[in-house]
N, C-alpha and C. Protein backbone atom coordinates (compact mmCIF):
# COMPACT_ATOMS: atom_id res chain seq x y z
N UNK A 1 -174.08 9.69 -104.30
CA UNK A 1 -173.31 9.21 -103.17
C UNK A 1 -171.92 8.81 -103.62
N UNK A 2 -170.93 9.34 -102.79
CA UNK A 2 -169.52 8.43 -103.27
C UNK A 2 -169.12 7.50 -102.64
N UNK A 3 -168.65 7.03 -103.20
CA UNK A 3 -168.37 5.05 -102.85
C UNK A 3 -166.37 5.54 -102.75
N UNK A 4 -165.96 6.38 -102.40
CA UNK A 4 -164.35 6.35 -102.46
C UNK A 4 -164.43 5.98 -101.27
N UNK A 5 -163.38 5.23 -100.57
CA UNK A 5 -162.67 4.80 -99.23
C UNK A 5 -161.77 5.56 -98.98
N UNK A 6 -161.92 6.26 -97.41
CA UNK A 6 -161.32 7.42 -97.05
C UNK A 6 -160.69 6.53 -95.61
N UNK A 7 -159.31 6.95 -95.83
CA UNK A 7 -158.52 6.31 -95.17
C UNK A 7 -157.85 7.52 -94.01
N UNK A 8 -157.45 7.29 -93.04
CA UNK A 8 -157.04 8.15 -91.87
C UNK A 8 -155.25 7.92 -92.15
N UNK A 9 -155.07 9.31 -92.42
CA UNK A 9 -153.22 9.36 -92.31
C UNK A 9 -152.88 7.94 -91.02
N UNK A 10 -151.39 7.69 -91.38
CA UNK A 10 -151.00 7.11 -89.92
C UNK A 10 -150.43 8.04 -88.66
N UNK A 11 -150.24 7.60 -87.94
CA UNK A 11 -150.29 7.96 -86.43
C UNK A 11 -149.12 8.68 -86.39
N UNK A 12 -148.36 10.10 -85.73
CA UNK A 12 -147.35 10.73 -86.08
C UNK A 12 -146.17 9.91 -85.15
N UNK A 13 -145.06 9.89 -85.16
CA UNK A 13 -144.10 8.97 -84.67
C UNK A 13 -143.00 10.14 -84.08
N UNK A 14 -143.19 11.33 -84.48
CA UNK A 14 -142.73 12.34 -83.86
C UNK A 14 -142.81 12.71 -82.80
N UNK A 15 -141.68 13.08 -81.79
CA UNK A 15 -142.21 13.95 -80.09
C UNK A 15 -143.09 14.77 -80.52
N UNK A 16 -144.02 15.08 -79.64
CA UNK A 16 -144.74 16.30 -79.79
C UNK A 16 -144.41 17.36 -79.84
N UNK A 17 -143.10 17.36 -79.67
CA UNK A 17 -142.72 19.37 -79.75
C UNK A 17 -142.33 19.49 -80.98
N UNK A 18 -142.19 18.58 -81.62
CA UNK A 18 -141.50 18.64 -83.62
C UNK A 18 -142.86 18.90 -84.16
N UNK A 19 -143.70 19.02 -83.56
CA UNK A 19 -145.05 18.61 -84.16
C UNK A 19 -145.94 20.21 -84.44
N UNK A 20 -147.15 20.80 -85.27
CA UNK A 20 -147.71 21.74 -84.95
C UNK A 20 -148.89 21.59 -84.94
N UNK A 21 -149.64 21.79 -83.79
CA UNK A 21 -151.36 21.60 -83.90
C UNK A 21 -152.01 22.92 -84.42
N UNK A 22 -152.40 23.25 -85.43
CA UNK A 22 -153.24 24.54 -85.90
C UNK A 22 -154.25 24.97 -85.29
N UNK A 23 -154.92 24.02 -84.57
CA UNK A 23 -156.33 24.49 -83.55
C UNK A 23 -156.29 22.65 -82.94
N UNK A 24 -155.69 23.41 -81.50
CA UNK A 24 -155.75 22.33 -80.73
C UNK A 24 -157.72 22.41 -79.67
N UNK A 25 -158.06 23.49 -79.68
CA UNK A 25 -159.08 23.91 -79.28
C UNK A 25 -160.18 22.78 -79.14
N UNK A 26 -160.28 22.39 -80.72
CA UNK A 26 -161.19 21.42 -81.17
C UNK A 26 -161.04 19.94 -80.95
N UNK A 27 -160.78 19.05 -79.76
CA UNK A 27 -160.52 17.76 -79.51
C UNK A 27 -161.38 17.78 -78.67
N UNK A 28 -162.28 16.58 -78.65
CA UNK A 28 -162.60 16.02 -78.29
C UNK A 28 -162.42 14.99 -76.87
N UNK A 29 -163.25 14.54 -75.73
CA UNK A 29 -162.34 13.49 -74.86
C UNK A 29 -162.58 12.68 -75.43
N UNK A 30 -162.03 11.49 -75.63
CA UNK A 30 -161.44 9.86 -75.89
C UNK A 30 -162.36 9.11 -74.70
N UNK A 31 -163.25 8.16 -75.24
CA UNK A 31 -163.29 7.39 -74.33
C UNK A 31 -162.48 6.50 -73.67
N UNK A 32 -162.39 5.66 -72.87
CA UNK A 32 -161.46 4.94 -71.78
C UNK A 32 -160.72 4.16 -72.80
N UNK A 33 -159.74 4.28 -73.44
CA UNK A 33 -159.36 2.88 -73.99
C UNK A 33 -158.06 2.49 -73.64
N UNK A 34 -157.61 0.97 -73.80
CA UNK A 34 -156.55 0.33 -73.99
C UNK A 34 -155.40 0.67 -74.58
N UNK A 35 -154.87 1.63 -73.60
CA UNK A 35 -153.58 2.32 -74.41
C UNK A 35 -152.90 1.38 -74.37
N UNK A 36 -151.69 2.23 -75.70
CA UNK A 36 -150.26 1.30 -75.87
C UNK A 36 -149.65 2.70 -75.74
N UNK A 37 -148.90 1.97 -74.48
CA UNK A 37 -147.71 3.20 -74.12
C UNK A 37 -146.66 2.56 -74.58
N UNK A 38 -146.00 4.18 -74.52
CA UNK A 38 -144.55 3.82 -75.26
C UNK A 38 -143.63 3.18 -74.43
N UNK A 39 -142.85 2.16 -74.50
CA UNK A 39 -142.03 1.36 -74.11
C UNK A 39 -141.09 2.48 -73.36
N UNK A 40 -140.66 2.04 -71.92
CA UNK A 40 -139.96 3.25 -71.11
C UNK A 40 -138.99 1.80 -70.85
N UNK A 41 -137.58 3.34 -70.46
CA UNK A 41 -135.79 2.42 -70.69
C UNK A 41 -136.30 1.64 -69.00
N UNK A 42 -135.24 1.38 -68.68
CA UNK A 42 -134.36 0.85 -67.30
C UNK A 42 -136.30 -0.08 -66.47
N UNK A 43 -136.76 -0.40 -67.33
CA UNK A 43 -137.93 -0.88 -66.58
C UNK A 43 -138.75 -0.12 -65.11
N UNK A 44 -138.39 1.00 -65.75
CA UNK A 44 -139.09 1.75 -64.53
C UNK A 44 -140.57 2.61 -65.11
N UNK A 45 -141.14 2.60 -64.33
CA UNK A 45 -142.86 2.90 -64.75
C UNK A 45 -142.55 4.21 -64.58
N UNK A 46 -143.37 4.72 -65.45
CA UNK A 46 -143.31 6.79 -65.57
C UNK A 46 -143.69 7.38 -64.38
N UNK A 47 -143.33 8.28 -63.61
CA UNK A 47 -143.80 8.85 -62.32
C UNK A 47 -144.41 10.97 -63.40
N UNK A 48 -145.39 10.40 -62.71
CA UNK A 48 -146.43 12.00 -62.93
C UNK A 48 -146.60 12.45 -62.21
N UNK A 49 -146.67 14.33 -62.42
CA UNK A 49 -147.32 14.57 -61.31
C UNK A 49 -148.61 15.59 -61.90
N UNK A 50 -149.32 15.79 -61.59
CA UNK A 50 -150.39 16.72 -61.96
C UNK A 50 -150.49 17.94 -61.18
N UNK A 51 -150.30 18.83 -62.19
CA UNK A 51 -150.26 20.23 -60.60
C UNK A 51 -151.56 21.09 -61.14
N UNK A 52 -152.58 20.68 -60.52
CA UNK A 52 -154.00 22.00 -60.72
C UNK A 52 -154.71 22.13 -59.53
N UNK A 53 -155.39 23.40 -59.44
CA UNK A 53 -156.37 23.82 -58.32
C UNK A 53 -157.96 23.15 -58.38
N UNK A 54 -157.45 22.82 -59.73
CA UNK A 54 -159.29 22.16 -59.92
C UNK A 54 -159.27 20.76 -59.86
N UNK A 55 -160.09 20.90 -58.93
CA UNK A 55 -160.47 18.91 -58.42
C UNK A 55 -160.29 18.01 -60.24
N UNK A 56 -161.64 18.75 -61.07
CA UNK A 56 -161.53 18.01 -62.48
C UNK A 56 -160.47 18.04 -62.66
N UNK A 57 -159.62 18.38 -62.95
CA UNK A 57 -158.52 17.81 -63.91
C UNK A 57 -157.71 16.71 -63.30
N UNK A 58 -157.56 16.56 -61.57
CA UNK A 58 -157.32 15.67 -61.22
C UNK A 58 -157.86 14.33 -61.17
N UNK A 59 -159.50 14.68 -61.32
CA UNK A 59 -160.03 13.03 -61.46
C UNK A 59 -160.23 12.78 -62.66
N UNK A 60 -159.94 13.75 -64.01
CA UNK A 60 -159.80 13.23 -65.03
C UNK A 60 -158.54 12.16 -65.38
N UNK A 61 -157.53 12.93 -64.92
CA UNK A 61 -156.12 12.93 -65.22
C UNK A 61 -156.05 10.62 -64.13
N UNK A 62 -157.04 11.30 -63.36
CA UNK A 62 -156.62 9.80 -62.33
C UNK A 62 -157.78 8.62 -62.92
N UNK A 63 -158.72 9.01 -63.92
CA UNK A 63 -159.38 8.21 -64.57
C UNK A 63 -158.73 7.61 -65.76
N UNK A 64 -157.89 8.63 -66.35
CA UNK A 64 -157.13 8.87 -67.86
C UNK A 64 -155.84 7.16 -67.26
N UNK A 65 -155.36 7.84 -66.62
CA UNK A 65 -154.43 6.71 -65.77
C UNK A 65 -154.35 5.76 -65.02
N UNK A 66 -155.60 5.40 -64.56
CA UNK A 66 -156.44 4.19 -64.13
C UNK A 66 -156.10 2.91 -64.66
N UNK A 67 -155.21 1.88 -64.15
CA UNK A 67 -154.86 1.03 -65.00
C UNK A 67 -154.11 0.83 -66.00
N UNK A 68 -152.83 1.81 -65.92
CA UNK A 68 -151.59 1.71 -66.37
C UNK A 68 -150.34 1.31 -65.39
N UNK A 69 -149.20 1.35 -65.78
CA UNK A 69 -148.37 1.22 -65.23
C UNK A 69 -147.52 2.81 -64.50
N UNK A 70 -148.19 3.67 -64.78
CA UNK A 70 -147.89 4.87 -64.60
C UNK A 70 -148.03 4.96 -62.91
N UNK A 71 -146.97 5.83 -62.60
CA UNK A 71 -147.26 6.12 -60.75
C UNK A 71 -147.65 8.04 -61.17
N UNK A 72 -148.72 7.89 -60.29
CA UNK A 72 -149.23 9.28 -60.55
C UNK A 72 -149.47 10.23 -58.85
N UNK A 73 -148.74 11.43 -59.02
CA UNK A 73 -149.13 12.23 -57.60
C UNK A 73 -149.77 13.18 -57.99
N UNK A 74 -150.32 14.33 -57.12
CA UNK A 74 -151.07 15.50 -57.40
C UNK A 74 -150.71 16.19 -56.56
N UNK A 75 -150.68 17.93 -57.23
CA UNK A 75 -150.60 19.02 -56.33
C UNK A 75 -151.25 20.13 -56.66
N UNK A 76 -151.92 21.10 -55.83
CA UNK A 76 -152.97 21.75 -56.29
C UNK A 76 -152.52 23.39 -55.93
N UNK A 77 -150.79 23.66 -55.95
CA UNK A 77 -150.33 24.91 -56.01
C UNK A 77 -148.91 24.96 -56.48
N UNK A 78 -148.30 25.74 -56.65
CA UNK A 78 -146.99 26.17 -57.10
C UNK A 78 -146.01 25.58 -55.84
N UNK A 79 -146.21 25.74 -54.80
CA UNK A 79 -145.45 25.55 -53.65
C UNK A 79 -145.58 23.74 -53.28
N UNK A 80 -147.05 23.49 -53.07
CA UNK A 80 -147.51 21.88 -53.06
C UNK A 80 -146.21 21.32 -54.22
N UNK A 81 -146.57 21.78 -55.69
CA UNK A 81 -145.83 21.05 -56.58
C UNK A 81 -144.64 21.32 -56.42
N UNK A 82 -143.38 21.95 -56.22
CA UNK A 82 -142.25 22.22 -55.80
C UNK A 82 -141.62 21.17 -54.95
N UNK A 83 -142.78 20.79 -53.99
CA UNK A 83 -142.33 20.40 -53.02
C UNK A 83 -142.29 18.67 -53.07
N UNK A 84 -143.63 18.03 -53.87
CA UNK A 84 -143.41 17.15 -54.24
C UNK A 84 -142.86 16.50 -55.29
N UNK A 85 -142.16 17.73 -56.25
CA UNK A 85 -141.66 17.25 -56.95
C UNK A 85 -139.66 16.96 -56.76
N UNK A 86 -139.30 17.78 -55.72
CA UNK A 86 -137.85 17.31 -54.60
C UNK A 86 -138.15 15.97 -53.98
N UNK A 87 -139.62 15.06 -53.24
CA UNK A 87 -139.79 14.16 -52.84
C UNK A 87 -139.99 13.38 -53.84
N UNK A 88 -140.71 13.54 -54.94
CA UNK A 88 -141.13 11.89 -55.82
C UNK A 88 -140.60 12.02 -57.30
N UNK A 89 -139.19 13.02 -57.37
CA UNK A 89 -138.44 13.07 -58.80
C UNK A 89 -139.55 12.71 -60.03
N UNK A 90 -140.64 13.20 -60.53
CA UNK A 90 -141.28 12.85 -61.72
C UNK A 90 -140.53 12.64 -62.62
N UNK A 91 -141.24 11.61 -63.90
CA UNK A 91 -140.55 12.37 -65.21
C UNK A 91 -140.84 13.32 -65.62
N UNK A 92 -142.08 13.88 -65.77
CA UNK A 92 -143.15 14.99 -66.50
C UNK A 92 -144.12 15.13 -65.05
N UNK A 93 -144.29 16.85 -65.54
CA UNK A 93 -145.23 17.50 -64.75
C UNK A 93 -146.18 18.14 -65.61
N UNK A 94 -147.64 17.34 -65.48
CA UNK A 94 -148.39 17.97 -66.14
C UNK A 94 -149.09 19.23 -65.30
N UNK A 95 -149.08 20.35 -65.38
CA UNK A 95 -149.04 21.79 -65.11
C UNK A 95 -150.08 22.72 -65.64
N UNK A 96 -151.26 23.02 -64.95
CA UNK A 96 -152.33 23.71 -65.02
C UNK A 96 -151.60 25.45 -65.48
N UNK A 97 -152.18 26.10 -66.59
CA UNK A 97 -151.17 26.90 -67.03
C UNK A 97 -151.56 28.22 -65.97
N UNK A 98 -152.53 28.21 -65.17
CA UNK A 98 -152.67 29.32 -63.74
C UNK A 98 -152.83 28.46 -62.67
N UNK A 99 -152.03 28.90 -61.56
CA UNK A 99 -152.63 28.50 -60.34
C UNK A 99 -152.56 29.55 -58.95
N UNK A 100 -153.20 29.06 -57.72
CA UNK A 100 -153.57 30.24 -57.71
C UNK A 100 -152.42 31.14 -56.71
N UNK A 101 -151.35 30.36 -56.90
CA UNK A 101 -149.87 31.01 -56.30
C UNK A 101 -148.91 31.34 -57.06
N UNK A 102 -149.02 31.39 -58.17
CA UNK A 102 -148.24 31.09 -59.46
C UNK A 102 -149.10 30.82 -60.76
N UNK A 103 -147.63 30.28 -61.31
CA UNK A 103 -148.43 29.56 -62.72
C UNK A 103 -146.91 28.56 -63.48
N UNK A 104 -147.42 28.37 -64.66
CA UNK A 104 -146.52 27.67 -65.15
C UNK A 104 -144.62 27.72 -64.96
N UNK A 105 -144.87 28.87 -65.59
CA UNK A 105 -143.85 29.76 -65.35
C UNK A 105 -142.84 29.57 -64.51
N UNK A 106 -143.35 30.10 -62.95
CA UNK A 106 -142.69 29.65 -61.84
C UNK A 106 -142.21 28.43 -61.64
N UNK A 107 -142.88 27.36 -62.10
CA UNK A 107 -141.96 26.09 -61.87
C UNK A 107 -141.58 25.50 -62.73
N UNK A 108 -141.56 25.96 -64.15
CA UNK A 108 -140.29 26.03 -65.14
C UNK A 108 -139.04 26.31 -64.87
N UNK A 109 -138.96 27.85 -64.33
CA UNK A 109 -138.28 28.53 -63.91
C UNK A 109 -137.20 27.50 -62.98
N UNK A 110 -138.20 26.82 -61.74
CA UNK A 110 -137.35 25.82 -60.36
C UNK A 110 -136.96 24.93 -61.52
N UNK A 111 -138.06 24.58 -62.02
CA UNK A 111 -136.83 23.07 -62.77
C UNK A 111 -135.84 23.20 -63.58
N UNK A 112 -135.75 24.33 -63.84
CA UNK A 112 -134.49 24.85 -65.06
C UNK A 112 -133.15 24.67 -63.84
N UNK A 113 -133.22 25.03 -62.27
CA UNK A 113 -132.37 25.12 -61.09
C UNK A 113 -131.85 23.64 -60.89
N UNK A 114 -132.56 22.51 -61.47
CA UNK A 114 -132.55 21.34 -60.58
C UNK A 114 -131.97 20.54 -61.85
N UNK A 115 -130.87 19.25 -61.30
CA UNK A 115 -130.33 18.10 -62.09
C UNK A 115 -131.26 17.19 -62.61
N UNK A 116 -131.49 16.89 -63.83
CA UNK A 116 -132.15 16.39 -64.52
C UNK A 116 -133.64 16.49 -64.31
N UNK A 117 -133.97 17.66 -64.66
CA UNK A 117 -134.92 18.17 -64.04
C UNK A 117 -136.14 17.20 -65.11
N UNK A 118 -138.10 17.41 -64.54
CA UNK A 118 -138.67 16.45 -65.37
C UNK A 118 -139.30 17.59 -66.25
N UNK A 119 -139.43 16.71 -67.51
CA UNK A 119 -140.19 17.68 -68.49
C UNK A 119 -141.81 17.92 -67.65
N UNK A 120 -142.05 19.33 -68.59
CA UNK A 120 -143.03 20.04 -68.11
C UNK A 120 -143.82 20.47 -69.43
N UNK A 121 -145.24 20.01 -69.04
CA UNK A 121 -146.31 19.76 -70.07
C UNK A 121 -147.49 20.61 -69.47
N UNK A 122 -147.67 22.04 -69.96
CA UNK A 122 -148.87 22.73 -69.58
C UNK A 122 -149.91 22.06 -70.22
N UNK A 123 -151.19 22.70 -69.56
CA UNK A 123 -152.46 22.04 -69.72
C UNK A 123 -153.26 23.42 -69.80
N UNK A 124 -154.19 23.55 -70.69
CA UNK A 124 -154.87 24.57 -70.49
C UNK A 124 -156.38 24.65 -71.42
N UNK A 125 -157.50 25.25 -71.08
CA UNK A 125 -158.54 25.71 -71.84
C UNK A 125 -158.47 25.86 -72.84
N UNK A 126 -157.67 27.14 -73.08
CA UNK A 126 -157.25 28.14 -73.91
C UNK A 126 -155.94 27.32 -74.80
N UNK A 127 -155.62 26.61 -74.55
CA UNK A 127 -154.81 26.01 -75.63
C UNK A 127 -154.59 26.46 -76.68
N UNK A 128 -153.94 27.55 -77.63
CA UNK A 128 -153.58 28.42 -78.40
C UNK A 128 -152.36 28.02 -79.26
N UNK A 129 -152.12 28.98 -80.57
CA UNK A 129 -150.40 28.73 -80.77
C UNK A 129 -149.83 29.71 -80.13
N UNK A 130 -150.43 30.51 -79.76
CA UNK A 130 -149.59 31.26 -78.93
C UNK A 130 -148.84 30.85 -77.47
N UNK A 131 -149.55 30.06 -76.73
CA UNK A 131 -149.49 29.54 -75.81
C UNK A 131 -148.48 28.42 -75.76
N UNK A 132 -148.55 27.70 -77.12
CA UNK A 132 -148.07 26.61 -77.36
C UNK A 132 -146.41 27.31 -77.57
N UNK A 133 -146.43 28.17 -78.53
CA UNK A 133 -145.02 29.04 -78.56
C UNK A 133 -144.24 29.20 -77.61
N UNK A 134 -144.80 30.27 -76.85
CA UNK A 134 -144.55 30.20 -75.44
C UNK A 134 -143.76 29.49 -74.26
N UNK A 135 -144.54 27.77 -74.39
CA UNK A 135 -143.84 27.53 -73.69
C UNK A 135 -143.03 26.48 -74.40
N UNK A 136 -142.65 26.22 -75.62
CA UNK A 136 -141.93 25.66 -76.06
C UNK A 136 -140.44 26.31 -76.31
N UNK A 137 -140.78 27.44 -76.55
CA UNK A 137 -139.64 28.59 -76.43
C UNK A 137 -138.86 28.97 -75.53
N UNK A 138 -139.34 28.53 -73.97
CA UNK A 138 -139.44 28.66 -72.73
C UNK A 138 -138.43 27.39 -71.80
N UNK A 139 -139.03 26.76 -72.59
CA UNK A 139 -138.63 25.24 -72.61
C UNK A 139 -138.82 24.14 -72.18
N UNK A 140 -140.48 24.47 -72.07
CA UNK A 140 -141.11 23.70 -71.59
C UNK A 140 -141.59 22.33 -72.70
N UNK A 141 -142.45 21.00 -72.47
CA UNK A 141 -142.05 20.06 -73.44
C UNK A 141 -143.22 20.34 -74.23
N UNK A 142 -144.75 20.43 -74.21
CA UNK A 142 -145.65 20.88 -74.91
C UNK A 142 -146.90 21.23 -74.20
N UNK A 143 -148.19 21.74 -74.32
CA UNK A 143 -149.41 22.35 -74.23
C UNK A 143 -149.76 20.76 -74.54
N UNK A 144 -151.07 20.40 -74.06
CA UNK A 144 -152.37 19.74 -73.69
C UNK A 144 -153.07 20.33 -73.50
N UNK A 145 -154.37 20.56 -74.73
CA UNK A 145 -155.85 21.27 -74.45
C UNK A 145 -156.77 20.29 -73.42
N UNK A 146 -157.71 21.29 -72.94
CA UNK A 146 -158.73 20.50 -71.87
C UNK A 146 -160.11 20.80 -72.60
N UNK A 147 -160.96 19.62 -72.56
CA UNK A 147 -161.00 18.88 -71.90
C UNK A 147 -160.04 17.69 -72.48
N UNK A 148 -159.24 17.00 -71.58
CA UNK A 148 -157.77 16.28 -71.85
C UNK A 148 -158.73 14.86 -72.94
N UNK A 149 -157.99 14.42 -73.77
CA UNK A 149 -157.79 13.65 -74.63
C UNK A 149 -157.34 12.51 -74.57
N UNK A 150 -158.12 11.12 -73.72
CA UNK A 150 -156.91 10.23 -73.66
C UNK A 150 -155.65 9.83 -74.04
N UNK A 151 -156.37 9.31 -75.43
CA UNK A 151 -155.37 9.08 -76.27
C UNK A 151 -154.28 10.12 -76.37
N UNK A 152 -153.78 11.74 -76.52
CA UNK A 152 -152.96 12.60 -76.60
C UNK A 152 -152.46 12.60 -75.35
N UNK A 153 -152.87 11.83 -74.16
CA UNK A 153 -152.56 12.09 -72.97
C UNK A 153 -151.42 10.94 -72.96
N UNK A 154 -152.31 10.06 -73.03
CA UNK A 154 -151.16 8.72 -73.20
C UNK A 154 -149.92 8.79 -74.13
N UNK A 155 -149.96 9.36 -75.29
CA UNK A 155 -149.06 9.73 -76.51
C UNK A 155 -148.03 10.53 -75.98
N UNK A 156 -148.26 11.86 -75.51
CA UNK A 156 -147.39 12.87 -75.17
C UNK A 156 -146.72 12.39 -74.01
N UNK A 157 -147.30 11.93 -72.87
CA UNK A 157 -147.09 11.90 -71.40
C UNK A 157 -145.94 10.89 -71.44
N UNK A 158 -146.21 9.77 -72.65
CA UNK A 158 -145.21 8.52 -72.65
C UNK A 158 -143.89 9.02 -73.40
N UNK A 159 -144.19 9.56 -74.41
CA UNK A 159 -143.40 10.02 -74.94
C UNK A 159 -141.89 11.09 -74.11
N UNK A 160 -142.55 11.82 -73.43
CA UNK A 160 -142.15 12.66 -72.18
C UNK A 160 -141.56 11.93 -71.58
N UNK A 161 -142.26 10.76 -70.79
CA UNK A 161 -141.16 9.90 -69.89
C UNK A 161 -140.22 9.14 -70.53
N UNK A 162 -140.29 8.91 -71.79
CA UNK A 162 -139.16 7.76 -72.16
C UNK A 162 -138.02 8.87 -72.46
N UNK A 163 -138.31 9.97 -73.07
CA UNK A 163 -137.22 11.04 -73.12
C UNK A 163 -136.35 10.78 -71.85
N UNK A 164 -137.26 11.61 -70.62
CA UNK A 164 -136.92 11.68 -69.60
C UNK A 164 -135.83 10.39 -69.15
N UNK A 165 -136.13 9.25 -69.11
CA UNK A 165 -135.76 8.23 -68.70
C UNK A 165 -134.32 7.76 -69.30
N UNK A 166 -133.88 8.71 -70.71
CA UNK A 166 -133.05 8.21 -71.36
C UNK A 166 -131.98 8.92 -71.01
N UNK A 167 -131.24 8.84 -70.57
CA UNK A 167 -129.79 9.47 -69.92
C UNK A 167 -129.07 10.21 -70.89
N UNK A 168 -128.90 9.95 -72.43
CA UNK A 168 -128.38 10.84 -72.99
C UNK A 168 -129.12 12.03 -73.72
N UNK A 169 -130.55 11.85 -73.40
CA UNK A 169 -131.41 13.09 -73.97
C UNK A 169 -131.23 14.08 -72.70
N UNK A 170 -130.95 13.66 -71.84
CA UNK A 170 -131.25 14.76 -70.83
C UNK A 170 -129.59 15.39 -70.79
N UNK A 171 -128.61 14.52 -70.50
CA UNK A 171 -127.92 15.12 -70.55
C UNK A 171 -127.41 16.63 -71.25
N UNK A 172 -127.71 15.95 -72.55
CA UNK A 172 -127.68 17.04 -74.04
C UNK A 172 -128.13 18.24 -73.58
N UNK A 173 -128.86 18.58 -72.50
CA UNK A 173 -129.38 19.72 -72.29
C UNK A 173 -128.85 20.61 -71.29
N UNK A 174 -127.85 19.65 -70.47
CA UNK A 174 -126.92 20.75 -69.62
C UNK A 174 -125.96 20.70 -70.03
């Protein structure tokens, strides 16, 4: 038997798009816990929106966020999300990578049209590097494998909004 003490790297401090997952495939869900979100500017709570056709990912996504400070909406098409995302300015749109009027793509595409548009975080099964390439290349902010991951949910999603929230990161980009 070995008696060595095996210690867990620390926690990455990097955005997630500096980052590379080799097989995001393999995660696990997180049970419910006591996140620590990342501190967001101007005291304003992160606005989400979730865009999928499948009921699950919405009552995951509204369990995942249950008792944060987060304001969370849902839309369950390309057109739905378009539309609420002109009414409730998100920071981040987490984005089912098919839906069944579209897909990611298409509302990359609108938010690339719009002033300070919110980052956009696909979600998918299939979670790949290919996928992940894709839409990072694209310019979208990163891939989330399903079944979703608290903890990576809370990590990325916060991370996303404090970007968002910071006036000279966004700028930099137009």
């Amino acid at each position: 038997m070995n008696n060595e003490l095996h210690t867990l790297p620390p926690a990455s401090t990097e955005p997630p798009s500096t980052r590379h997952y080799p097989d995001s495939t393999n995660r696990t869900t997180c049970p419910k816990a006591s996140p620590v979100l990342p501190k967001l500017t101007h005291n304003r709570a992160g606005v989400v929106l979730s865009v999928s056709s499948l009921v699950e990912d919405h009552h995951d996504l509204q369990r995942i966020f249950e008792g944060t400070s987060w304001v969370t909406y849902k839309a369950r098409s390309c057109r739905e999300a378009l539309a609420k995302i002109a009414q409730k300015q998100p920071d981040v749109v987490l984005c089912e990578a098919s839906l069944p009027d579209g897909n990611w793509k298409q509302i990359l595409e609108e938010l690339a049209r719009g002033l300070n548009p919110p980052y956009l975080i696909v979600t998918s099964r299939l979670a790949d590097e290919h996928l992940w390439a894709e839409v990072l290349n694209l310019g979208g902010y990163d891939v989330l494998a399903k079944p979703f991951d608290s903890l990576e949910i809370y990590r990325v999603v916060g991370f996303a909004c404090q970007r968002h929230q910071e006036p000279n990161n966004r700028m930099a980009q137009h």
